[in-house]
N, C-alpha and C. Protein backbone atom coordinates (compact mmCIF):
# COMPACT_ATOMS: atom_id res chain seq x y z
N UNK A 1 74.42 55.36 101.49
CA UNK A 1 74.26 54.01 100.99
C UNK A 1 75.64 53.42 100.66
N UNK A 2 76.38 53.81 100.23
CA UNK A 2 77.97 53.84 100.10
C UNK A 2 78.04 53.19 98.80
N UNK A 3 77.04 52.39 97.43
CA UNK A 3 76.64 52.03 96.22
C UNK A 3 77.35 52.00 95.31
N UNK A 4 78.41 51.73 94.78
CA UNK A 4 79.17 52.13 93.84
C UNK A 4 78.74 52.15 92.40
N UNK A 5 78.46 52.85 91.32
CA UNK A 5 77.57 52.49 90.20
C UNK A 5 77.97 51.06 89.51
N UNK A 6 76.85 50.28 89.29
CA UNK A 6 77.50 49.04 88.10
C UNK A 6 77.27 47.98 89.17
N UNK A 7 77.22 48.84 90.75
CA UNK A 7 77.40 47.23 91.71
C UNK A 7 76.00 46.92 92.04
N UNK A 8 75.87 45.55 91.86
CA UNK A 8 74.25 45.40 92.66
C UNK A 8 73.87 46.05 94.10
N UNK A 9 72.88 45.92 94.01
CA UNK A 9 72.79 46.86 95.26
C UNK A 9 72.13 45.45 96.41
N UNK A 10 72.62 45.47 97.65
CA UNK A 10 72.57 45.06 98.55
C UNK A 10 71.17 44.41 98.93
N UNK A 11 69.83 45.39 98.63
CA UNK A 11 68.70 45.17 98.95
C UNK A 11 68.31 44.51 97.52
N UNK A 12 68.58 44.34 96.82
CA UNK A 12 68.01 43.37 95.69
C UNK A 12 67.86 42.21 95.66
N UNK A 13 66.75 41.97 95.87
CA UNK A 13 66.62 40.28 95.82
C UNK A 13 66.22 39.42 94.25
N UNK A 14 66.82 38.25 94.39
CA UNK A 14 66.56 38.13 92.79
C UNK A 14 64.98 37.41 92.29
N UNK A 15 64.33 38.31 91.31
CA UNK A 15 63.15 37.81 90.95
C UNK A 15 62.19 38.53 91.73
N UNK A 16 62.77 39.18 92.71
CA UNK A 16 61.71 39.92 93.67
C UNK A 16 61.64 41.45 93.97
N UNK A 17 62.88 41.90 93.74
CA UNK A 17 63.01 43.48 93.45
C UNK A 17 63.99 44.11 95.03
N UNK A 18 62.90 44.93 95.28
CA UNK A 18 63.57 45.49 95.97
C UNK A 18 63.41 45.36 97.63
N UNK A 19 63.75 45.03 98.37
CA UNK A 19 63.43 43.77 100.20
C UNK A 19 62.95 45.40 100.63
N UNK A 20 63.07 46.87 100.33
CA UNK A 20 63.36 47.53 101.59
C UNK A 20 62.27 48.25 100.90
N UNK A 21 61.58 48.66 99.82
CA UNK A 21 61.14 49.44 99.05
C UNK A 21 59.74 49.73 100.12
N UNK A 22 59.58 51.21 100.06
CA UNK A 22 58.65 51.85 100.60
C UNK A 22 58.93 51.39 102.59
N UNK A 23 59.70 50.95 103.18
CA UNK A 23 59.96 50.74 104.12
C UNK A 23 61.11 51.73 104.92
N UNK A 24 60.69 51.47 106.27
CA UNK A 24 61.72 52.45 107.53
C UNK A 24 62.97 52.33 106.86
N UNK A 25 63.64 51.28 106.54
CA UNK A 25 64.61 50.89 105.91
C UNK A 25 65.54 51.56 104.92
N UNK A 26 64.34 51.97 103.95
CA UNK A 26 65.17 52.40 102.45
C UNK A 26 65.85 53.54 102.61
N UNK A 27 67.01 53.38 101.89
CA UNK A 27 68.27 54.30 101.93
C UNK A 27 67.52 55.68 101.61
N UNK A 28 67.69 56.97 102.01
CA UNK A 28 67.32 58.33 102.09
C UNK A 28 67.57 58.52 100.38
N UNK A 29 68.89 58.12 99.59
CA UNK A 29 69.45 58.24 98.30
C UNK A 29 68.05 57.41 97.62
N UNK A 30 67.37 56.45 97.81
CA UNK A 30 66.86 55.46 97.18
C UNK A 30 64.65 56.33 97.05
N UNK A 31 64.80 56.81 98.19
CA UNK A 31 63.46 57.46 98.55
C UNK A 31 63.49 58.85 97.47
N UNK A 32 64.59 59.53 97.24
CA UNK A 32 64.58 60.48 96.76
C UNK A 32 64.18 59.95 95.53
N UNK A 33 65.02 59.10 94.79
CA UNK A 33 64.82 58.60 93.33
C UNK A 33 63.95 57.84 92.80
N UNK A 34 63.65 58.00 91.56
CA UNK A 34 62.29 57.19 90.82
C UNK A 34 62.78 57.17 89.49
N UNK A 35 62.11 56.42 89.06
CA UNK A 35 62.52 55.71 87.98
C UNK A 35 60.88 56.02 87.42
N UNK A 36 60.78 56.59 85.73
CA UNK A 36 59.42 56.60 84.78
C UNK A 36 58.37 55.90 85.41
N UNK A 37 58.34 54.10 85.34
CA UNK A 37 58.15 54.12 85.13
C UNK A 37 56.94 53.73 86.43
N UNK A 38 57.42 54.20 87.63
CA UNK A 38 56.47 54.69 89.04
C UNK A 38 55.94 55.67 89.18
N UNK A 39 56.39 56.80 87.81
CA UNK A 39 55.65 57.93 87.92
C UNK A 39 54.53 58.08 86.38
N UNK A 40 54.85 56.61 85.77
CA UNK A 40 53.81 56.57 85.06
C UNK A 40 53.61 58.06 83.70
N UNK A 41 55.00 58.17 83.42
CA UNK A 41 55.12 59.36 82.42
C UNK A 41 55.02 58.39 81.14
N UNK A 42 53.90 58.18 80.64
CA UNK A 42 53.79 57.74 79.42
C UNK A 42 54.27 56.56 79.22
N UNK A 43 54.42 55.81 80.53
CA UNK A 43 55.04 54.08 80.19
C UNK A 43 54.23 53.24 80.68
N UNK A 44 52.76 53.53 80.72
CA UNK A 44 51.70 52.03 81.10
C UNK A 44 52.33 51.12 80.24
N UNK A 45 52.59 51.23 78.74
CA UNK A 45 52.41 50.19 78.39
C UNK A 45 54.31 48.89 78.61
N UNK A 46 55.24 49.82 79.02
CA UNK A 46 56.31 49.26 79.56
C UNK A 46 56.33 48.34 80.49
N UNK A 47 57.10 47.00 80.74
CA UNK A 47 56.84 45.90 82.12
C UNK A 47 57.65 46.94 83.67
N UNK A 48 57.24 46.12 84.40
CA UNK A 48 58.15 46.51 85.56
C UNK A 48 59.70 46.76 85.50
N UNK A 49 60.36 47.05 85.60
CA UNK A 49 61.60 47.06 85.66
C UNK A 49 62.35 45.84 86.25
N UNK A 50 62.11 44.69 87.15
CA UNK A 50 62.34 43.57 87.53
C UNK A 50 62.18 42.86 86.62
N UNK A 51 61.09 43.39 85.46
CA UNK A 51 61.17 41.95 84.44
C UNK A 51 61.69 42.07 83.59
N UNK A 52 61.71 43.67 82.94
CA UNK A 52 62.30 44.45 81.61
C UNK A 52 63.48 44.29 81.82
N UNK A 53 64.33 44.10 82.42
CA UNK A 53 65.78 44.42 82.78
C UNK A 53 66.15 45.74 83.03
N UNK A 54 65.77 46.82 82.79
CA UNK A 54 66.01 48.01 82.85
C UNK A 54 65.14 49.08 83.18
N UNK A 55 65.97 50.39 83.70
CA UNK A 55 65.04 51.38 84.40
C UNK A 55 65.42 52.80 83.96
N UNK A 56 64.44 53.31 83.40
CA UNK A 56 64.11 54.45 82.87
C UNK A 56 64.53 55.59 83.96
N UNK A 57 65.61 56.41 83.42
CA UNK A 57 66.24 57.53 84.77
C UNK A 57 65.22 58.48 84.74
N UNK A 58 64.55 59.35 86.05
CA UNK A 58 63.78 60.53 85.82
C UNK A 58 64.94 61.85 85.48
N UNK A 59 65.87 61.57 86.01
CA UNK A 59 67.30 63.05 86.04
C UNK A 59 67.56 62.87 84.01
N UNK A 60 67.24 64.23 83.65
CA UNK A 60 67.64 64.56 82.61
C UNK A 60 69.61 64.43 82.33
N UNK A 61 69.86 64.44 80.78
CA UNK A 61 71.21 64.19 80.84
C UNK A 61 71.18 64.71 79.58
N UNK A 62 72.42 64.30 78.81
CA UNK A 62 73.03 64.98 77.63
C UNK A 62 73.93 64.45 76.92
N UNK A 63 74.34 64.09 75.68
CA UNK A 63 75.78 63.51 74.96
C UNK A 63 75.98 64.71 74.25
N UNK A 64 77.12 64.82 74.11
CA UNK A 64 78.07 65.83 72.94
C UNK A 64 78.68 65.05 72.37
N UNK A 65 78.13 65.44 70.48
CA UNK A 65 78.32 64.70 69.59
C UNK A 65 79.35 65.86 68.60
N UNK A 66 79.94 65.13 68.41
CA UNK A 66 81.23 65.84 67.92
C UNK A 66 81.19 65.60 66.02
N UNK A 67 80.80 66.86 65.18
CA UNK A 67 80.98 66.73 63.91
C UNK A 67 81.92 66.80 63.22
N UNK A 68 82.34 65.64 62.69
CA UNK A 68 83.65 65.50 61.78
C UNK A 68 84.09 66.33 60.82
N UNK A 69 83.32 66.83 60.59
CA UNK A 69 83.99 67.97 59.76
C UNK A 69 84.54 69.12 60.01
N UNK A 70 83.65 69.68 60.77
CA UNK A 70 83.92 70.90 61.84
C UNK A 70 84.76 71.09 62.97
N UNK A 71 84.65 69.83 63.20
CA UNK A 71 84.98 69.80 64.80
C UNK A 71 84.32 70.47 66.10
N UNK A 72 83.05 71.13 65.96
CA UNK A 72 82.05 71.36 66.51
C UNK A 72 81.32 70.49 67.70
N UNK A 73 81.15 70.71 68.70
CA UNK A 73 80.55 69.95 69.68
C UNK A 73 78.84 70.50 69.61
N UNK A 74 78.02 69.48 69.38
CA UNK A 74 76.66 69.47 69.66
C UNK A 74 75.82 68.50 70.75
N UNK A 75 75.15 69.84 71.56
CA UNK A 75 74.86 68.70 72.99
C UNK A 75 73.35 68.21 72.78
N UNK A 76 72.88 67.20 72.93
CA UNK A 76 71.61 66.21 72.50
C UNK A 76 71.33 65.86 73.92
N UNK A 77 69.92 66.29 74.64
CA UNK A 77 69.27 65.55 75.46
C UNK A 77 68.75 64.19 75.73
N UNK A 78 69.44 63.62 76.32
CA UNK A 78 68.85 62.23 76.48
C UNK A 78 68.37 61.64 77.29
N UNK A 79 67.44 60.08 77.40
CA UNK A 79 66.79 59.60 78.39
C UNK A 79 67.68 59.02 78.54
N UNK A 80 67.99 58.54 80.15
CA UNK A 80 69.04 57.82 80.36
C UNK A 80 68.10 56.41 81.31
N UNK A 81 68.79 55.04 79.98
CA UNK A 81 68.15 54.09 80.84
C UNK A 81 69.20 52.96 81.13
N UNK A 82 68.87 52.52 82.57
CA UNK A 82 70.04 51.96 83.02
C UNK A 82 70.16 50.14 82.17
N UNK A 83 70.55 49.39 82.17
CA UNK A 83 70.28 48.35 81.68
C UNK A 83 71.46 46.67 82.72
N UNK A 84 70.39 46.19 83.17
CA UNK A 84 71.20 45.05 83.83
C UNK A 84 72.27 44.95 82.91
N UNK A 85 73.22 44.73 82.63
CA UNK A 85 74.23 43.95 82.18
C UNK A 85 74.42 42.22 82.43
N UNK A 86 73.97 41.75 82.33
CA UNK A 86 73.32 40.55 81.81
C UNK A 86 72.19 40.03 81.19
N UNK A 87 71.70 41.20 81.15
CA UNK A 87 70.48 41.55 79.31
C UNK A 87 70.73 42.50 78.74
N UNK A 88 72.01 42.40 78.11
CA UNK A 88 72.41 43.70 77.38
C UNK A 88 71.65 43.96 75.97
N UNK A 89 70.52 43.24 75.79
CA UNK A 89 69.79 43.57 74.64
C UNK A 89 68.17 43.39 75.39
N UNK A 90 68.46 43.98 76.71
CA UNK A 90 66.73 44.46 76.69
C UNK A 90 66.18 45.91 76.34
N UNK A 91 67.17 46.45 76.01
CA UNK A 91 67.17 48.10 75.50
C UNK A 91 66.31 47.19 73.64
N UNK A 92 66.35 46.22 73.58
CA UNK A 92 65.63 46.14 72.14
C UNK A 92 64.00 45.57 72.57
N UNK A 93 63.50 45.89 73.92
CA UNK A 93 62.24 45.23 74.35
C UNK A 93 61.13 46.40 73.35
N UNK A 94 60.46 45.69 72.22
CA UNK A 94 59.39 46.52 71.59
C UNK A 94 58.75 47.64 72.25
N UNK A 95 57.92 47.74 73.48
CA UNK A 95 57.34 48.30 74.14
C UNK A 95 58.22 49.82 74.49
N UNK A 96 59.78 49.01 75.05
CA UNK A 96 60.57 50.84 75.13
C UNK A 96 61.12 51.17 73.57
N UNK A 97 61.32 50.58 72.75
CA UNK A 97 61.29 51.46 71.83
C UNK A 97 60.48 52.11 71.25
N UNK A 98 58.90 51.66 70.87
CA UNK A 98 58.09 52.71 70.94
C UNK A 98 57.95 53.87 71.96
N UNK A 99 58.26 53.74 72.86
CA UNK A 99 58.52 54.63 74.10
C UNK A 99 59.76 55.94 73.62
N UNK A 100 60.78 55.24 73.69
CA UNK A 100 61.21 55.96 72.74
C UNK A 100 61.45 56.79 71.65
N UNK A 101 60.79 55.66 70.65
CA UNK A 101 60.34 56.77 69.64
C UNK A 101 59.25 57.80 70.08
N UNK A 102 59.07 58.19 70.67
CA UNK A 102 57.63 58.75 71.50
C UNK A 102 58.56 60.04 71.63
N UNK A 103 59.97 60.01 72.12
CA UNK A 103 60.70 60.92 72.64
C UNK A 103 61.52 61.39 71.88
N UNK A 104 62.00 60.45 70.77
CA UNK A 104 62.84 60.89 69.90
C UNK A 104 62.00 62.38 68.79
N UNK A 105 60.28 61.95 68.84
CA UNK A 105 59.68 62.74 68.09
C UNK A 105 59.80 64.04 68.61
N UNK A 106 60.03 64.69 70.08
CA UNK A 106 60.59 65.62 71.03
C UNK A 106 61.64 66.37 70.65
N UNK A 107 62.76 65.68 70.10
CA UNK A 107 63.92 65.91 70.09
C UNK A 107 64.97 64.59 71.51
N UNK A 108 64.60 64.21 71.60
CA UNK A 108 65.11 63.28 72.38
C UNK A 108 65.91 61.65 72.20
N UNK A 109 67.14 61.48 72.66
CA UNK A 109 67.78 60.42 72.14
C UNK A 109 68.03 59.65 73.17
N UNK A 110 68.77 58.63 73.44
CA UNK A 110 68.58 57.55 74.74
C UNK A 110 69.69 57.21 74.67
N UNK A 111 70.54 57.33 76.14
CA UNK A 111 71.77 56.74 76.42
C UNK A 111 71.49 55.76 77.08
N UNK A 112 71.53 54.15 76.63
CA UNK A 112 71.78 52.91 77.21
C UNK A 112 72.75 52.60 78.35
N UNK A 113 73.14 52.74 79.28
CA UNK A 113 73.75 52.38 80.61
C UNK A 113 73.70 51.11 81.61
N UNK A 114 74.93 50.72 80.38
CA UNK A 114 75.60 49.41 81.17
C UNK A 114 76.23 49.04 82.74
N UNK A 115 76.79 50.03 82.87
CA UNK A 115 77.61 50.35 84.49
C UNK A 115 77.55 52.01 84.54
N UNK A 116 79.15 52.35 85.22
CA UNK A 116 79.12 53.61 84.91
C UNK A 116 80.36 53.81 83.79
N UNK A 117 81.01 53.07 82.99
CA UNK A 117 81.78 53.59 82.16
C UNK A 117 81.00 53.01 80.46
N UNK A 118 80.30 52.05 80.83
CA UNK A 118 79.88 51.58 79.23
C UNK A 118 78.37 51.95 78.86
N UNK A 119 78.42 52.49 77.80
CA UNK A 119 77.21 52.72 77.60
C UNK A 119 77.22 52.94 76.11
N UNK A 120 75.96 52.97 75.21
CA UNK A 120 75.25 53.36 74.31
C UNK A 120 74.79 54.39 73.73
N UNK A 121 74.32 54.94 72.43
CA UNK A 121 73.91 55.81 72.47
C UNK A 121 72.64 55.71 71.28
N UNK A 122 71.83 55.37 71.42
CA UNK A 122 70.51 54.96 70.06
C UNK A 122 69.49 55.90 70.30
N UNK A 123 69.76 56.22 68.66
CA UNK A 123 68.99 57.11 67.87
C UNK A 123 67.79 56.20 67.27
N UNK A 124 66.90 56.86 67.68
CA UNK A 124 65.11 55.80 67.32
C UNK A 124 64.82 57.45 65.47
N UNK A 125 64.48 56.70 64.67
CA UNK A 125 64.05 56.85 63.60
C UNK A 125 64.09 58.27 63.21
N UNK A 126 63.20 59.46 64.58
CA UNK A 126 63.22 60.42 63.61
C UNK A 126 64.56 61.40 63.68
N UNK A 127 65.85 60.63 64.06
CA UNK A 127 66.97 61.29 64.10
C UNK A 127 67.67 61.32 62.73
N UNK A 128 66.98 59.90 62.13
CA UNK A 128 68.26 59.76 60.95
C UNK A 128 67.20 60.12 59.68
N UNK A 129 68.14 60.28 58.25
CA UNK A 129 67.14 60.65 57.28
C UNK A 129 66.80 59.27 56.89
N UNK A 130 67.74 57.77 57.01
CA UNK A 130 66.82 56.40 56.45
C UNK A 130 65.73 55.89 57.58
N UNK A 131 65.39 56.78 58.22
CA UNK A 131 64.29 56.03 59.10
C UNK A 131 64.75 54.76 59.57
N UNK A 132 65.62 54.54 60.19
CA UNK A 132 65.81 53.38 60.89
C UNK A 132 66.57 53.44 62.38
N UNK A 133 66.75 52.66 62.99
CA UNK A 133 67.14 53.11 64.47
C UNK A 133 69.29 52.36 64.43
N UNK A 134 69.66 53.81 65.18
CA UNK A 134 71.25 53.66 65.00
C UNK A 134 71.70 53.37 66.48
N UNK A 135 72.60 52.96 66.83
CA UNK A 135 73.43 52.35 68.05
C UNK A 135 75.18 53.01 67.92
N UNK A 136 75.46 53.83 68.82
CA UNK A 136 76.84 54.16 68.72
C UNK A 136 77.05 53.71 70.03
N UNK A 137 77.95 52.80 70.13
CA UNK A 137 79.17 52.20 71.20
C UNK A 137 80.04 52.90 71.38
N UNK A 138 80.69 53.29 73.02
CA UNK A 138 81.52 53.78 73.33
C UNK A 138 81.27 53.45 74.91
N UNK A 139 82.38 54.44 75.46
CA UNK A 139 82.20 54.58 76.84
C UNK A 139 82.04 55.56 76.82
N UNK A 140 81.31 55.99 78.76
CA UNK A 140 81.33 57.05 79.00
C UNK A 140 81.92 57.41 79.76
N UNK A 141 82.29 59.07 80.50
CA UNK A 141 83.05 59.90 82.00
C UNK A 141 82.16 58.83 82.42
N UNK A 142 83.18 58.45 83.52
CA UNK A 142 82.25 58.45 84.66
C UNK A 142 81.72 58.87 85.62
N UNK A 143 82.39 59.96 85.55
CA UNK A 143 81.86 61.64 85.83
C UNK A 143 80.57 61.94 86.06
N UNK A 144 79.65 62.02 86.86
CA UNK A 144 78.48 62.49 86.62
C UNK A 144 78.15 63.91 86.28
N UNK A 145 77.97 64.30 85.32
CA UNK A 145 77.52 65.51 85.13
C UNK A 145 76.92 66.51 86.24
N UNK A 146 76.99 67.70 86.62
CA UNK A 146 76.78 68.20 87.52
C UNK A 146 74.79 68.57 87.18
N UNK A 147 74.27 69.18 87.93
CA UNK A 147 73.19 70.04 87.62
C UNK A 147 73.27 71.07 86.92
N UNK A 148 74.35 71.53 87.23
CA UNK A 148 74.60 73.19 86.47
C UNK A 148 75.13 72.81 84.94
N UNK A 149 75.59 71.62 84.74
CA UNK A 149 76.40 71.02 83.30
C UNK A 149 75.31 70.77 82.91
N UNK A 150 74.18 69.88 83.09
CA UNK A 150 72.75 69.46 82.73
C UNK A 150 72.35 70.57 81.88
N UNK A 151 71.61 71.61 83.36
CA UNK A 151 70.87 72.76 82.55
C UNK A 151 71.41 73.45 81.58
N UNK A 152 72.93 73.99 81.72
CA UNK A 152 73.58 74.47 80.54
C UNK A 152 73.84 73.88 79.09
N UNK A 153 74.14 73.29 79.22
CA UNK A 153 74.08 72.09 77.90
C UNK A 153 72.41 71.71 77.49
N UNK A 154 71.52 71.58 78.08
CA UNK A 154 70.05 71.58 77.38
C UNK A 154 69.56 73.14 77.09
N UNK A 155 70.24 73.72 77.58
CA UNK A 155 69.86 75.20 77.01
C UNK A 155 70.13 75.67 76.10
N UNK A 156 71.48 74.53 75.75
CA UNK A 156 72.09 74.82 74.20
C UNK A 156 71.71 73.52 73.00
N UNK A 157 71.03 73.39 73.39
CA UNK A 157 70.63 71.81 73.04
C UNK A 157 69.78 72.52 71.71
N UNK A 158 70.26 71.81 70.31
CA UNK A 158 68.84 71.69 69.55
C UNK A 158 67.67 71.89 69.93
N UNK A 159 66.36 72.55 69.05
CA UNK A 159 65.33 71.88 69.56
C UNK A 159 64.58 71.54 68.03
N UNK A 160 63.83 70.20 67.94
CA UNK A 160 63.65 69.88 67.32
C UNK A 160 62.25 70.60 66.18
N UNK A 161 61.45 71.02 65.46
CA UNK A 161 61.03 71.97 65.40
C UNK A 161 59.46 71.20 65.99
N UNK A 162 59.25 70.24 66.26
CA UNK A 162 57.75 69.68 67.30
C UNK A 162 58.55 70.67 68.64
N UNK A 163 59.44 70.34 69.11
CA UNK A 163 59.77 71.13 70.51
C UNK A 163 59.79 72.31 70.45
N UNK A 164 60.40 73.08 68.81
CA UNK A 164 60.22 74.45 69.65
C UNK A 164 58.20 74.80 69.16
N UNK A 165 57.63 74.14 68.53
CA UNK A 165 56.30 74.11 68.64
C UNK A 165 55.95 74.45 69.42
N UNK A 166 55.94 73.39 70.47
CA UNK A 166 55.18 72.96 71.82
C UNK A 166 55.76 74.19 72.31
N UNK A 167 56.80 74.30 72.68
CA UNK A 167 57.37 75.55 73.54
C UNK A 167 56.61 77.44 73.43
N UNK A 168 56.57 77.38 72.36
CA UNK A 168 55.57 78.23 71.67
C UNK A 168 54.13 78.31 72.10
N UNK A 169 53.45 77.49 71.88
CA UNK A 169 52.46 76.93 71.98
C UNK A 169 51.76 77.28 73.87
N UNK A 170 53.14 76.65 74.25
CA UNK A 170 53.62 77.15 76.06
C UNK A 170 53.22 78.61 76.36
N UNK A 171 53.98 78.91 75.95
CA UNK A 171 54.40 80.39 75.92
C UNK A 171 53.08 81.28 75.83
N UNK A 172 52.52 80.86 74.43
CA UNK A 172 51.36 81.88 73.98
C UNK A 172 50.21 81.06 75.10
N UNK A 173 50.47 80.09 75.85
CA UNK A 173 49.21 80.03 76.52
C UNK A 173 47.75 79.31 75.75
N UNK A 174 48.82 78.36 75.09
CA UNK A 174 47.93 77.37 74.56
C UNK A 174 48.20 76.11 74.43
């Protein structure tokens, strides 16, 4: 596709989505990938992505959050959702933050993705002890994390104690 991240993509038409989607056409890169909320993981109640401004990544990811005191690196799983950059506040659409919070109850936090160097990082409620939802600004690598960086880093990842529940729960076959 030759795509550079951050650039519109070629087949986008405006107000209408995507000209090539499900067609002979669509890029081999584009067929592989999906976005939530076509696979319907817990986002009926989310809009399309043409209208929301933004699209929910299926590829798992990660931030390392660095404690000031220690100097300790801690790696946090996150949903990664992309966000037009010319609605840089549809990441506040009601519908994905309940969505969110849905994930944060997991152990799960959400990197906002502006292009490929700017991005977000919001914590939905049950991260902080005032119950309220936090926003850290920065940039990011623009580096994509490898697969092997992914799995390693979620293997070291917190788990929240609902996750290691469920995991349990897995395990014993229930």
């Amino acid at each position: 596709m030759g795509k550079p991240a951050g650039k519109t993509c070629d087949y986008r038409k405006f107000l209408k989505g995507c000209t090539v989607y499900r067609r002979a056409s669509m890029p081999p890169e584009c067929q592989l990938w999906s976005c939530r909320w076509l696979v319907d993981d817990d986002a009926a109640d989310l809009s399309r992505p043409d209208r929301s401004h933004y699209v929910i990544d299926m590829m798992p990811d990660y931030i390392s959050l660095r404690d000031n005191t220690t100097g300790e690196l801690t790696n946090i799983q996150v949903v990664q959702i992309w966000v037009d950059p010319r609605h840089r506040d549809a990441h506040r659409d009601a519908a994905l933050r309940r969505w969110l919070y849905r994930r944060a109850e997991k152990g799960f936090a959400a990197l906002i993705r502006f292009n490929s160097r700017e991005a977000l990082a919001l914590f939905a409620p049950p991260f902080a002890a005032d119950g309220d939802w936090h926003e850290m600004d920065g940039t990011s690598d623009p580096r994509t994390h490898t697969f092997g960086e992914v799995l390693k880093a979620l293997a070291e990842a917190p788990m929240t104690e609902r996750t290691r529940h469920d995991q349990e729960r897995e395990t014993a076959g229930g």
